[in-house]
Protein backbone atom coordinates (compact mmCIF):
# COMPACT_ATOMS: atom_id res chain seq x y z
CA UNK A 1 -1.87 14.07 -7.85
CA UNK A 2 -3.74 15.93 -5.64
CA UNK A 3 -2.80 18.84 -3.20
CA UNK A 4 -4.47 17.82 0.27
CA UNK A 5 -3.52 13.75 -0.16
CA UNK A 6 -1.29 12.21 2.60
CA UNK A 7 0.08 10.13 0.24
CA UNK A 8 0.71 12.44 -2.80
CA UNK A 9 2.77 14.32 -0.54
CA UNK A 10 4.59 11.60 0.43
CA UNK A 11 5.03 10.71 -3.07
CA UNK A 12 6.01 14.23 -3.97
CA UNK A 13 8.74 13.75 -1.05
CA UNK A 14 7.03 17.00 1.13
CA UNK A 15 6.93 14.13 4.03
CA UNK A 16 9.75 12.15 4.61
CA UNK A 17 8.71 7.90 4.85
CA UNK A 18 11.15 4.86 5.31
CA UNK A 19 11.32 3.65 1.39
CA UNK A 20 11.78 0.00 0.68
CA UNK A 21 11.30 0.71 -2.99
CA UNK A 22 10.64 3.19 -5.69
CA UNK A 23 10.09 3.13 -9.41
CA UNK A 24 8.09 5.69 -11.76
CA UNK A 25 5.07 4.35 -11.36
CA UNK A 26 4.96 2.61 -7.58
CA UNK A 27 6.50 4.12 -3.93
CA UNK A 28 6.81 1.24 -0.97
CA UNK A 29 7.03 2.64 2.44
CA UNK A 30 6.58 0.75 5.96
CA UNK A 31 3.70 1.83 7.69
CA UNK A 32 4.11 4.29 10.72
CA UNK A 33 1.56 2.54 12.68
CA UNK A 34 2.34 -1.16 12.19
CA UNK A 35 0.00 -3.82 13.00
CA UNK A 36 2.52 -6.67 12.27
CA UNK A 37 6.17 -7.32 12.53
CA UNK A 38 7.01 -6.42 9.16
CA UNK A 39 4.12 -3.95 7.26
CA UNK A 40 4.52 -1.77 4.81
CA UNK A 41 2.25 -0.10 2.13
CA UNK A 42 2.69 -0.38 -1.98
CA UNK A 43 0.78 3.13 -3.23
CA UNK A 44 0.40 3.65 -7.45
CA UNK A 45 2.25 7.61 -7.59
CA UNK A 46 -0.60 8.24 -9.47
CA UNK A 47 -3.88 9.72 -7.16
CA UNK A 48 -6.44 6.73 -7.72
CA UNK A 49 -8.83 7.39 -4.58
CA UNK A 50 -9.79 3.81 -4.20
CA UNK A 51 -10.34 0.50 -5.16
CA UNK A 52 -13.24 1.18 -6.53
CA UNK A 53 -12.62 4.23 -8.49
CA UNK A 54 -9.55 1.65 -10.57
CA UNK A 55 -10.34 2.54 -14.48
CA UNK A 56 -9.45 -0.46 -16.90
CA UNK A 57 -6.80 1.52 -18.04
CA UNK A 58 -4.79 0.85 -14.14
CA UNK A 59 -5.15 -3.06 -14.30
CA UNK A 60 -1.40 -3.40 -15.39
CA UNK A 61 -0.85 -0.76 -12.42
CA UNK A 62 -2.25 -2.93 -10.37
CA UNK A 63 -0.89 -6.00 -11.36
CA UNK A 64 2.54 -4.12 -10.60
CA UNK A 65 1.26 -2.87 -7.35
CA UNK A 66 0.80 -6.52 -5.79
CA UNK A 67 3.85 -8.40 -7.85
CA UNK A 68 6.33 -5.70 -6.51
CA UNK A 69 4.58 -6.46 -2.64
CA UNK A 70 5.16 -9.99 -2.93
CA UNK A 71 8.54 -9.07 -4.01
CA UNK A 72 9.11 -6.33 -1.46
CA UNK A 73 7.34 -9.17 1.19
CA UNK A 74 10.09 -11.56 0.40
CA UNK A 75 12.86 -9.40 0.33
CA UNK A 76 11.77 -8.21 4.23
CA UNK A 77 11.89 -12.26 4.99
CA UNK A 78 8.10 -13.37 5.25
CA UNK A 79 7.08 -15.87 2.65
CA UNK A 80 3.43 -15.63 4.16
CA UNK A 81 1.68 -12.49 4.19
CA UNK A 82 -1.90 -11.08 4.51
CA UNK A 83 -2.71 -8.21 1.68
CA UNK A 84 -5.46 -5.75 2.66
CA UNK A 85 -7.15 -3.27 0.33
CA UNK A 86 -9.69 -1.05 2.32
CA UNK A 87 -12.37 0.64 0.42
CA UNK A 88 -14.17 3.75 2.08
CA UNK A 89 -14.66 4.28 5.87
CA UNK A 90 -16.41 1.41 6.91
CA UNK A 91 -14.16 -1.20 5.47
CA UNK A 92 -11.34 1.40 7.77
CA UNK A 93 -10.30 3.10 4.27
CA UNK A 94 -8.67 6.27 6.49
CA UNK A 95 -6.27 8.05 3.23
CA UNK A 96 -8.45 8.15 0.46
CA UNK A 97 -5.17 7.13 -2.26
CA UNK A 98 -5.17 3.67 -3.30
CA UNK A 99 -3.01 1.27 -0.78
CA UNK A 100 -2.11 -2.20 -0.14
CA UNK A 101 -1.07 -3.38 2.89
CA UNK A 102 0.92 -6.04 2.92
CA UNK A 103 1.53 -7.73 7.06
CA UNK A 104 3.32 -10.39 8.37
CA UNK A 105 6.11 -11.53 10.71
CA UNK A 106 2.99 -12.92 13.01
CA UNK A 107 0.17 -15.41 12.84
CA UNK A 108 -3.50 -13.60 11.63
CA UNK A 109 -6.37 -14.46 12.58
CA UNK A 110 -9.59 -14.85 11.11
CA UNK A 111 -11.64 -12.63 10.96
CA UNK A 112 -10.15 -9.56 10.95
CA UNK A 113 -11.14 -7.57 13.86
């Protein structure tokens, strides 16, 4: 983990979040800014900072990560959902710990603003 990440903190428990699940590998949280009805964010406890920084060895990680948010997705009541992975500023990557997004609850549209 590292020291300075948002989300290791939160992971670490130093900043309290509204858990919809928790395992030894995976935290769920909804998102304090939400951009949808229901959205909430499924982070690996382990510091990966991005997408692209994923090392073959956190494909099963990942695998879990977006299983257990179509899980977590259906237990909140949507059935249809938009998943977002951000990677660096541009794409609007603004905590640099892997994250998925998952929204719904509302129609999207296309694209993405």
């Amino acid at each position: 983990m590292s020291d300075n990440c948002l989300f290791c903190k939160i992971v670490r428990g130093e900043i309290p979040v509204d858990k919809l699940y928790e395992d030894d590998e995976i935290l769920v949280f909804r998102d304090i800014a939400p951009q949808a009805p229901v959205h909430f964010l499924v982070i690996p406890k382990k510091h990966v900072n991005s997408p692209a920084t994923l090392a073959a060895e956190d494909e099963q990680l990942m695998g879990r990560i977006m299983r257990i948010g179509c899980e977590i997705a259906k237990q909140e009541g949507i059935d249809q959902f938009r998943a977002v992975l951000n990677n660096g500023e541009q794409a609007g990557q603004t905590v640099f710990h892997l994250h998925v997004h998952i929204l719904g609850g509302r129609n999207m549209s296309w694209p993405p603003g």
